[in-house]
Protein backbone atom coordinates (compact mmCIF):
# COMPACT_ATOMS: atom_id res chain seq x y z
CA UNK A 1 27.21 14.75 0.35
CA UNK A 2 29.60 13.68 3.20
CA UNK A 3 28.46 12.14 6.27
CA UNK A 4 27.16 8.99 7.61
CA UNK A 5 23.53 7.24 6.82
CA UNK A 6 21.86 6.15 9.98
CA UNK A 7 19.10 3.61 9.46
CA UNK A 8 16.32 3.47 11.85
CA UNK A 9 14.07 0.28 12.06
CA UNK A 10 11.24 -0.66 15.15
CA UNK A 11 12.25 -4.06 14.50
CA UNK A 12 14.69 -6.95 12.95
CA UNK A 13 15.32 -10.83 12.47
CA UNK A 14 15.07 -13.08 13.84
CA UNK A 15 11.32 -11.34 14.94
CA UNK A 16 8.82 -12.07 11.76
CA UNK A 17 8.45 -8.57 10.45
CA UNK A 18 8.66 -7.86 7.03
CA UNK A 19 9.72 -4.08 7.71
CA UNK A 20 12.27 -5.77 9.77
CA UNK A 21 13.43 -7.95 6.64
CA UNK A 22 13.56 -5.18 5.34
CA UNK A 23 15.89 -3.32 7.41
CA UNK A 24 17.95 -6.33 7.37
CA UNK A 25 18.85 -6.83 3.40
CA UNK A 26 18.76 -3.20 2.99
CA UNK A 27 21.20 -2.55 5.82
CA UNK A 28 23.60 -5.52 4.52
CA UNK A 29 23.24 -3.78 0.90
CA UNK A 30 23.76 -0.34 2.23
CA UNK A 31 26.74 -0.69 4.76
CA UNK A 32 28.59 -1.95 0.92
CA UNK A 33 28.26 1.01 -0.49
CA UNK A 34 28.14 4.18 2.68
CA UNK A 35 28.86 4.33 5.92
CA UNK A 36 25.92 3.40 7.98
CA UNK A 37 25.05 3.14 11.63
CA UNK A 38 22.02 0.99 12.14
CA UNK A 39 19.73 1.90 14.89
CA UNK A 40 16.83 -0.96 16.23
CA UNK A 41 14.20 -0.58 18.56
CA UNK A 42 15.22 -2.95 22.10
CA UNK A 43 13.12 -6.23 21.73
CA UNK A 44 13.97 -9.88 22.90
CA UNK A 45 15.92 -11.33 21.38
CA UNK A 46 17.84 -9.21 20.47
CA UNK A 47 17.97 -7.79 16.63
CA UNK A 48 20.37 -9.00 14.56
CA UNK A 49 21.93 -7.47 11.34
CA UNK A 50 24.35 -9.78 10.17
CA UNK A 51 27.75 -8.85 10.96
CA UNK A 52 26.62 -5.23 11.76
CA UNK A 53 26.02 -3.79 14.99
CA UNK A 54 22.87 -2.47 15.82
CA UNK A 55 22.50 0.39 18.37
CA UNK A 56 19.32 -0.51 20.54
CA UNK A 57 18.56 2.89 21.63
CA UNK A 58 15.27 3.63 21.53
CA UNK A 59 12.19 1.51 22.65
CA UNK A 60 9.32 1.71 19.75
CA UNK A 61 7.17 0.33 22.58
CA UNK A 62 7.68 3.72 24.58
CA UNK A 63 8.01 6.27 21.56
CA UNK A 64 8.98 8.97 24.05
CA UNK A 65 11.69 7.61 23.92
CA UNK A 66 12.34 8.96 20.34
CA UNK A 67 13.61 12.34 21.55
CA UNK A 68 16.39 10.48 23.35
CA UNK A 69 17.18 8.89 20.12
CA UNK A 70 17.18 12.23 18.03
CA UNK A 71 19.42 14.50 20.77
CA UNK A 72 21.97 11.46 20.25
CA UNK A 73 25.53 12.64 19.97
CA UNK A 74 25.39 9.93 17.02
CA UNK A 75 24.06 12.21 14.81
CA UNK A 76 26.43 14.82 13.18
CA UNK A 77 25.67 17.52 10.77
CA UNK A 78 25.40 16.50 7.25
CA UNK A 79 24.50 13.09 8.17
CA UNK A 80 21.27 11.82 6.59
CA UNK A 81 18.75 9.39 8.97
CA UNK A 82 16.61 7.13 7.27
CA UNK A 83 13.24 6.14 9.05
CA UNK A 84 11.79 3.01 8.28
CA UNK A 85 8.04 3.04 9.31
CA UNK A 86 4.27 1.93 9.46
CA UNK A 87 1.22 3.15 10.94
CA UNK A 88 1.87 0.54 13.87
CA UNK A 89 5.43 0.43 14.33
CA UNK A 90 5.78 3.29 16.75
CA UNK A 91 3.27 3.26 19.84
CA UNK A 92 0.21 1.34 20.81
CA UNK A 93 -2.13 1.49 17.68
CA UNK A 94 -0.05 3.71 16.20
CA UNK A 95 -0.57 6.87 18.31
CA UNK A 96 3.03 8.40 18.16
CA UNK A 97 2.68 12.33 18.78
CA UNK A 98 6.42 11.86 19.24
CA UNK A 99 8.41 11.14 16.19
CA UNK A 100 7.45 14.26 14.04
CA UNK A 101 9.17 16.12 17.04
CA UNK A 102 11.68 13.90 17.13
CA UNK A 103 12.60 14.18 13.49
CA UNK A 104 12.36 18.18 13.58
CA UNK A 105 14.76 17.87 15.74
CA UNK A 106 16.89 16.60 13.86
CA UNK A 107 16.38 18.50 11.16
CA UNK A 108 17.83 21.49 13.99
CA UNK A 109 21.05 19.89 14.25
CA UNK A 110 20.86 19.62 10.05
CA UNK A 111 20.78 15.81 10.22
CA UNK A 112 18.80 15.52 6.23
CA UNK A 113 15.72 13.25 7.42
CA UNK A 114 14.10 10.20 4.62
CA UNK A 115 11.43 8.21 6.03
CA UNK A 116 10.28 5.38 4.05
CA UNK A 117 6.59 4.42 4.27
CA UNK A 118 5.76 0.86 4.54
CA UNK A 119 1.94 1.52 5.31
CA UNK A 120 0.23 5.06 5.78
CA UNK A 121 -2.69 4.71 7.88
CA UNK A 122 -5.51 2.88 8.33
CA UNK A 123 -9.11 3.67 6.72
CA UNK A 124 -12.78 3.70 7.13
CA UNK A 125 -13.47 1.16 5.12
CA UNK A 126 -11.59 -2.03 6.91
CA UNK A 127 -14.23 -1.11 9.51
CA UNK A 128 -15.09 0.97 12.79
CA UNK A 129 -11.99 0.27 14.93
CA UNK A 130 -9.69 1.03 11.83
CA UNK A 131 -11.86 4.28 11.30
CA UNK A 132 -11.06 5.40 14.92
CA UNK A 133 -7.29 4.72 14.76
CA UNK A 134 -7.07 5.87 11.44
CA UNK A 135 -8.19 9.38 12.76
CA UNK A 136 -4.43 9.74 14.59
CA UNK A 137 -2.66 7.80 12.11
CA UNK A 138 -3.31 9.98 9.19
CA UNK A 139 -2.45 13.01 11.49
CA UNK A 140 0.79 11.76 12.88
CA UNK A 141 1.47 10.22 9.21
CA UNK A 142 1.00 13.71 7.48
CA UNK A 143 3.54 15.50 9.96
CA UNK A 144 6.16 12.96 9.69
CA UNK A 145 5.90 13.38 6.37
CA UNK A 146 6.51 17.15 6.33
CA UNK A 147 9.05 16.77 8.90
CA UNK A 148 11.08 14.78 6.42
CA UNK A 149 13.37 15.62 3.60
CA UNK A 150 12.46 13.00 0.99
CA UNK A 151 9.40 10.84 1.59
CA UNK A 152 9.80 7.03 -0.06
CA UNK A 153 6.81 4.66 -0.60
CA UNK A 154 6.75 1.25 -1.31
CA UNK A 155 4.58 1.43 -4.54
CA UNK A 156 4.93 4.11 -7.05
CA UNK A 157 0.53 4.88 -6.96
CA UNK A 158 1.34 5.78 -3.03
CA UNK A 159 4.00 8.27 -4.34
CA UNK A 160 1.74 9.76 -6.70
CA UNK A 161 -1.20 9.72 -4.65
CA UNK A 162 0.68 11.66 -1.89
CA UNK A 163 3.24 13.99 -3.74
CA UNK A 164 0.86 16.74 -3.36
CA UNK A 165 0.79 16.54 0.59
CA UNK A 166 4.45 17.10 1.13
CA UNK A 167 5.31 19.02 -1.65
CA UNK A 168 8.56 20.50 0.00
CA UNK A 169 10.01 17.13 0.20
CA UNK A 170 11.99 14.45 -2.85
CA UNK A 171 8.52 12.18 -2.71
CA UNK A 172 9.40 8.90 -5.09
CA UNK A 173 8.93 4.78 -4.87
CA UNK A 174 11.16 2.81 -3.10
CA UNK A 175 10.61 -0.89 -3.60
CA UNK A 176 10.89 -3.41 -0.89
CA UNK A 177 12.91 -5.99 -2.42
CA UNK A 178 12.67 -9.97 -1.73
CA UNK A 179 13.09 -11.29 1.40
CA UNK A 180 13.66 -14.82 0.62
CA UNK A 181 17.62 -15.42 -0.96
CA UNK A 182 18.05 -18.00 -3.05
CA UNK A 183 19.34 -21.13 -1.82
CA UNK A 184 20.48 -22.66 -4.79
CA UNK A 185 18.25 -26.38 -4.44
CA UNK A 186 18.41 -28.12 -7.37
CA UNK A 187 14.92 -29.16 -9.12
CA UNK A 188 15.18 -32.46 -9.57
CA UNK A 189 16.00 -33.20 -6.00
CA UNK A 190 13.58 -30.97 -4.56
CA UNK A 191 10.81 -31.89 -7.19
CA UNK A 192 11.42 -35.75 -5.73
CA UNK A 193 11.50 -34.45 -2.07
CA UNK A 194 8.17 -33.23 -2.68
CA UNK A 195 6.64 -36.07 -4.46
CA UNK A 196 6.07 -34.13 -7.61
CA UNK A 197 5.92 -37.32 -10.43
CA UNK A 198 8.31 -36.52 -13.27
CA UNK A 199 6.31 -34.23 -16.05
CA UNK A 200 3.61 -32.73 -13.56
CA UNK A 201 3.68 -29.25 -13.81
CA UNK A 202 4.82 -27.27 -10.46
CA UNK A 203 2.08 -24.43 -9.32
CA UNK A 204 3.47 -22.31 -6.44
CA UNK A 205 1.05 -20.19 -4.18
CA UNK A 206 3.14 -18.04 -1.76
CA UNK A 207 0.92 -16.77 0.92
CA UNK A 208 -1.81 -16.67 3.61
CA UNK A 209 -5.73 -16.14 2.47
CA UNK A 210 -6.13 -12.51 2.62
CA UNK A 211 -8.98 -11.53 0.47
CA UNK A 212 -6.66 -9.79 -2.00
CA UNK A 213 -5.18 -12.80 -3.31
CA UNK A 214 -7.81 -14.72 -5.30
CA UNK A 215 -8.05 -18.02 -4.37
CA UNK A 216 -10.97 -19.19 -5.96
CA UNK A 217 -9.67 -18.03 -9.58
CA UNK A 218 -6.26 -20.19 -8.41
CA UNK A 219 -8.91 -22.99 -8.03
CA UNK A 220 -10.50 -22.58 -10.93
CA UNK A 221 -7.33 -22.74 -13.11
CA UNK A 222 -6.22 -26.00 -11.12
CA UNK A 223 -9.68 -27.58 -11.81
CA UNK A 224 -9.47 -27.02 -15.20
CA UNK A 225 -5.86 -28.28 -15.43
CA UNK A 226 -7.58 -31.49 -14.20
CA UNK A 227 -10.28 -31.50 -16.21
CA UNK A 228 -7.74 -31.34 -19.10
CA UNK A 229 -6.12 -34.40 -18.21
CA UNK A 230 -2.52 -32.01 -17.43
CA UNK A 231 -0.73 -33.51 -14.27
CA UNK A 232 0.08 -30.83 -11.68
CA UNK A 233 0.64 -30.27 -8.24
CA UNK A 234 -0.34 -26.64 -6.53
CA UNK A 235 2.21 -26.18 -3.62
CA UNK A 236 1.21 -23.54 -1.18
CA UNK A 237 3.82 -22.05 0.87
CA UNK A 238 2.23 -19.96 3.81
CA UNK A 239 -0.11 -19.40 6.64
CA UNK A 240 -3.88 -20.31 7.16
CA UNK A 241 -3.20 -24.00 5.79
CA UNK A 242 -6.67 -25.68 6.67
CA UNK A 243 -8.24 -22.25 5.03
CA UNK A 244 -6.53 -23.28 1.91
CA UNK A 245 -7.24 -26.71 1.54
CA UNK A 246 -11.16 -25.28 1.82
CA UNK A 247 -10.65 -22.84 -0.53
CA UNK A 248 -8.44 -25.43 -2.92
CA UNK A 249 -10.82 -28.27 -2.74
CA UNK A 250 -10.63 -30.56 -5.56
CA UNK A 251 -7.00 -29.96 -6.17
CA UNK A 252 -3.80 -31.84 -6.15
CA UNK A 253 -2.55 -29.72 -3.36
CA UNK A 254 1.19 -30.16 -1.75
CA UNK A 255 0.49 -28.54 1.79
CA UNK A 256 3.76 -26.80 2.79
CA UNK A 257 2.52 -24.51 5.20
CA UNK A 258 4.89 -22.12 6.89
CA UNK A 259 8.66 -22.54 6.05
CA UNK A 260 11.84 -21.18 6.76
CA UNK A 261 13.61 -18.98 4.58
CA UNK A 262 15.69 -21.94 2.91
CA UNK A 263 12.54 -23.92 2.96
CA UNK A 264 10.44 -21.27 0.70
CA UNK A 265 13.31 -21.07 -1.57
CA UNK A 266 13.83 -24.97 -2.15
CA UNK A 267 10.05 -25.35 -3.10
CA UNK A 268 10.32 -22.58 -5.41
CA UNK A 269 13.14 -24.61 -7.13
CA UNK A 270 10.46 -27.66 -7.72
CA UNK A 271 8.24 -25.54 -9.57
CA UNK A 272 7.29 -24.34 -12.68
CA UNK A 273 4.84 -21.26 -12.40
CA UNK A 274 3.83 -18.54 -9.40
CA UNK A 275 0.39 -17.45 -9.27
CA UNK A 276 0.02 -14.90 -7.78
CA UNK A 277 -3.43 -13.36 -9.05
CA UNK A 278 -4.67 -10.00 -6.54
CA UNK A 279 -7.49 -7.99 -6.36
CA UNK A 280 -5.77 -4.72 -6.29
CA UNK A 281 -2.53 -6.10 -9.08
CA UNK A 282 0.74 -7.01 -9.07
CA UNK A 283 3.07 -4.21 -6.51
CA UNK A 284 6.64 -3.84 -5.98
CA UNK A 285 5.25 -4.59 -1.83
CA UNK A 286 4.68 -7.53 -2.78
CA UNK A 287 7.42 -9.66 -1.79
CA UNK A 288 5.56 -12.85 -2.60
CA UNK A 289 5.70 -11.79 -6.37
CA UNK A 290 9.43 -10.37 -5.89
CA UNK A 291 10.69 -14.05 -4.69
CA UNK A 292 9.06 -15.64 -7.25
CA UNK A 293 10.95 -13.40 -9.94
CA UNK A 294 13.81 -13.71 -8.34
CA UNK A 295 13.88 -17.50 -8.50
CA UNK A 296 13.01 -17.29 -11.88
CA UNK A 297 9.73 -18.48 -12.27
CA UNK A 298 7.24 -17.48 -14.22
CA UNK A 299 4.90 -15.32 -12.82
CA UNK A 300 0.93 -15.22 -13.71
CA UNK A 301 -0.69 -11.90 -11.75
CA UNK A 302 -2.69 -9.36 -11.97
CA UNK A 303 -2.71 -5.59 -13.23
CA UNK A 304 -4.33 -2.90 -10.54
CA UNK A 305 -4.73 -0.08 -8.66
CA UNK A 306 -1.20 -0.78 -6.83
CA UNK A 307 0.55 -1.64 -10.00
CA UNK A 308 3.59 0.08 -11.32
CA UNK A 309 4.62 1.34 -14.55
CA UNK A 310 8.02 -0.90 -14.48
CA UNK A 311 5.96 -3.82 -13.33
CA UNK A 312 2.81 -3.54 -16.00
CA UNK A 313 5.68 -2.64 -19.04
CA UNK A 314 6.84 -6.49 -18.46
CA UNK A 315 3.62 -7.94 -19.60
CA UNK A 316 4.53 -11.15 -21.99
CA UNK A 317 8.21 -10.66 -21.60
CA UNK A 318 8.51 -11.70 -17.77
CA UNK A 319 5.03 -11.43 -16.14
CA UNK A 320 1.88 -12.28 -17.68
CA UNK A 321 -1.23 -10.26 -16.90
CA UNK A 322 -4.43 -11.92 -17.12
CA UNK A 323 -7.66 -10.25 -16.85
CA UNK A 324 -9.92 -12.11 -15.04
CA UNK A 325 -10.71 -15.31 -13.84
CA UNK A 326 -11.23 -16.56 -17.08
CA UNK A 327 -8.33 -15.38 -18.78
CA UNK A 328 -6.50 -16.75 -15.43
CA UNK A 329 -7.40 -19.73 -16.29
CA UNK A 330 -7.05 -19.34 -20.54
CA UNK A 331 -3.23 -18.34 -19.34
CA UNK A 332 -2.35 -21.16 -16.53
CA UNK A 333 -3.27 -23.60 -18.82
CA UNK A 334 -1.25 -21.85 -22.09
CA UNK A 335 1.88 -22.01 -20.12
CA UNK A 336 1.46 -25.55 -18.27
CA UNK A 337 1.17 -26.65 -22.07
CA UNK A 338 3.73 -24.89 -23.29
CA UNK A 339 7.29 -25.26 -20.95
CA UNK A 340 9.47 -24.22 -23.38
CA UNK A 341 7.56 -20.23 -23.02
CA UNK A 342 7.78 -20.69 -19.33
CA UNK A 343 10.78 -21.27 -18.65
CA UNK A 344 11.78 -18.45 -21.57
CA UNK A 345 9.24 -16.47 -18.69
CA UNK A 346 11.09 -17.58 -15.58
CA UNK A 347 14.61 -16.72 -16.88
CA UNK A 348 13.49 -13.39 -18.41
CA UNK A 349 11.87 -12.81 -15.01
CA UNK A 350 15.03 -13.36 -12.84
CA UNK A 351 17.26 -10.92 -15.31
CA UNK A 352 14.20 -7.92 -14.55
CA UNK A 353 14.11 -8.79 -10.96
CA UNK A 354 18.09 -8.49 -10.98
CA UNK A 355 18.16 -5.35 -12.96
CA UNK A 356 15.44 -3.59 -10.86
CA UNK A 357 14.73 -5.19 -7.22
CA UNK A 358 17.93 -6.81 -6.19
CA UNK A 359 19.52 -5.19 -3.24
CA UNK A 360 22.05 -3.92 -5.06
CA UNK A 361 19.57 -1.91 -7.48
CA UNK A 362 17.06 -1.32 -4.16
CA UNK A 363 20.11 0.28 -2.01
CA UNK A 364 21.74 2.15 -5.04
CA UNK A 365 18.11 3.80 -5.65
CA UNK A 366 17.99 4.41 -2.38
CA UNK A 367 21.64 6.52 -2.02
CA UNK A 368 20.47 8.34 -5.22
CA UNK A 369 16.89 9.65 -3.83
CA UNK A 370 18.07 10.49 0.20
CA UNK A 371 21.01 12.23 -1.22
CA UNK A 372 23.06 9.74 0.66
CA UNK A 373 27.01 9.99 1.74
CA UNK A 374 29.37 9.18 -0.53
């Protein structure tokens, strides 16, 4: 198919937006391989792509605006416009009657339409205001849907659960990818920065205290760590710092808080393990768990409802699954006794994240399921 992929994002860097992250390593992945046009929503400061230009011709504050965007002399026939969105992105609380429109539009001038879904809508059950705006937001999330040619989802129990909505469209997972490159620290150095003593063992929490990640099994595995006389230090990278040291009372806790990119990735090089245990398992949305593979540590999570065949297939060869909190614990301490089997973990883990949610692999997938331009 010959034409040119244009990729359409509310937001990017430097704002702190992971859809905009994103946009931002997939559009630096994709303009290698096609030839893109990147379009951003206007926002101060400006969005930046690298050393791409970025067409700021909408306003995802005004949606109207959309049907500007999609009568744009930009778009040719048998180009192919990829939509990056969530329930929020476009309009105030996510009421956007306009982009369906806007994307049939396109579909007129034969512009092939892929709109990658970050978030659907919101539900009933994260309470009465979510109940109210979820009303619109599945509404205007079902028509975008069938106003687009191929339908992408972040997890591959989203693409299952909603292949049978749009069944004229390509509906398959698209992961997100990582957005924390690899600075290259070495450990030793960054293990001294810290104030990690030589032989502790390095246990890396990436992330704020939503009530999917489970903190208090985190704390239990620490507190029996020190009850087995095994040195350690639990560095949490993230939000919500004085919520953690509540939740991690008792532990040896390194208190990063929020870092910069290079910052996330040099702590990750002083450490030895990720836990990353969630209510609702391990998900290729998850780019806490995706950094932590692609740094090559070893990973200790959960199975669940948002869990992935590829994902739950690596069980003991680059993740490890436990099933509870006591088998959370049973595992931490296996592998803070063993370092030989996590580090065998860690490296295994950086080959699989490499193979499967590089950029590279992300924007190939991507090409091959919008049908892109050669």
């Amino acid at each position: 198919m010959q034409g040119t992929l244009h990729l359409i994002a509310p937001s990017a860097p430097p704002k702190t937006c992971g859809v905009g992250d994103h946009s931002y390593h997939l559009a630096l992945a994709l303009s290698k391989r096609t030839r893109l046009e990147v379009h951003c929503g206007q926002e101060s400061p400006a969005p930046q792509f690298g050393t791409l230009d970025a067409r700021t011709d909408f306003d995802h504050r005004h949606p109207r605006t959309l049907k500007r965007l999609s009568r744009s002399e930009e778009f040719r026939p048998g180009d192919t416009a990829f939509v990056q969105y969530t329930n929020f992105a476009y309009g105030r609380y996510g009421f956007n009657p306009w982009m369906a429109p806007a994307l049939a539009n396109l579909r007129r001038r034969r512009v092939r339409v892929a709109t990658m879904f970050h978030e659907t809508y919101m539900s009933a059950s994260e309470g009465w205001k979510a109940a109210i705006m979820g009303r619109w937001q599945r509404r205007f999330f079902r028509q975008i849907g069938l106003n687009s040619d191929v339908c992408l989802f972040s997890t591959e129990p989203w693409a299952g659960k909603y292949a049978d909505w749009f069944p004229a469209s390509t509906v398959a997972c698209l992961p997100v990818g990582s957005n924390i490159p690899v600075a290259g620290a070495q450990r030793s150095i960054e293990r001294s920065r810290l104030g990690i003593p030589d032989g502790a063992v390095g246990l890396v929490v990436f992330g704020g205290t939503h009530p999917s990640r489970l903190f208090p099994w985190i704390a239990q595995a620490s507190r029996n760590l020190v009850a087995k006389g095994i040195e350690h230090r639990l560095v949490h990278i993230g939000p919500d710092s004085e919520r953690v040291a509540d939740l991690l009372e008792g532990c040896p806790l390194l208190e990063l808080g929020i870092q910069s990119e290079d910052g996330v990735s040099r702590a990750f090089a002083a450490g030895d393990l990720l836990l990353a245990p969630f209510s609702d398992g391990a998900s290729t949305r998850r780019t806490s768990l995706l950094s932590g593979l692609e740094h090559g540590l070893c990973c200790v999570t959960t199975r669940g409802p948002g869990t992935d065949s590829t994902l739950s297939a690596q069980g003991g060869s680059s993740l490890v699954f436990a099933l509870d909190g006591d088998d959370f614990e049973h595992v931490v301490l296996d592998l803070a006794s063993d370092h030989a089997r996590a580090r065998g973990l860690g490296a295994a883990a950086k080959i699989f994240h490499r193979e499967n949610y590089s950029w590279e692999s992300i924007a190939d997938r991507c090409l091959e399921l919008v049908g892109g331009p050669a």
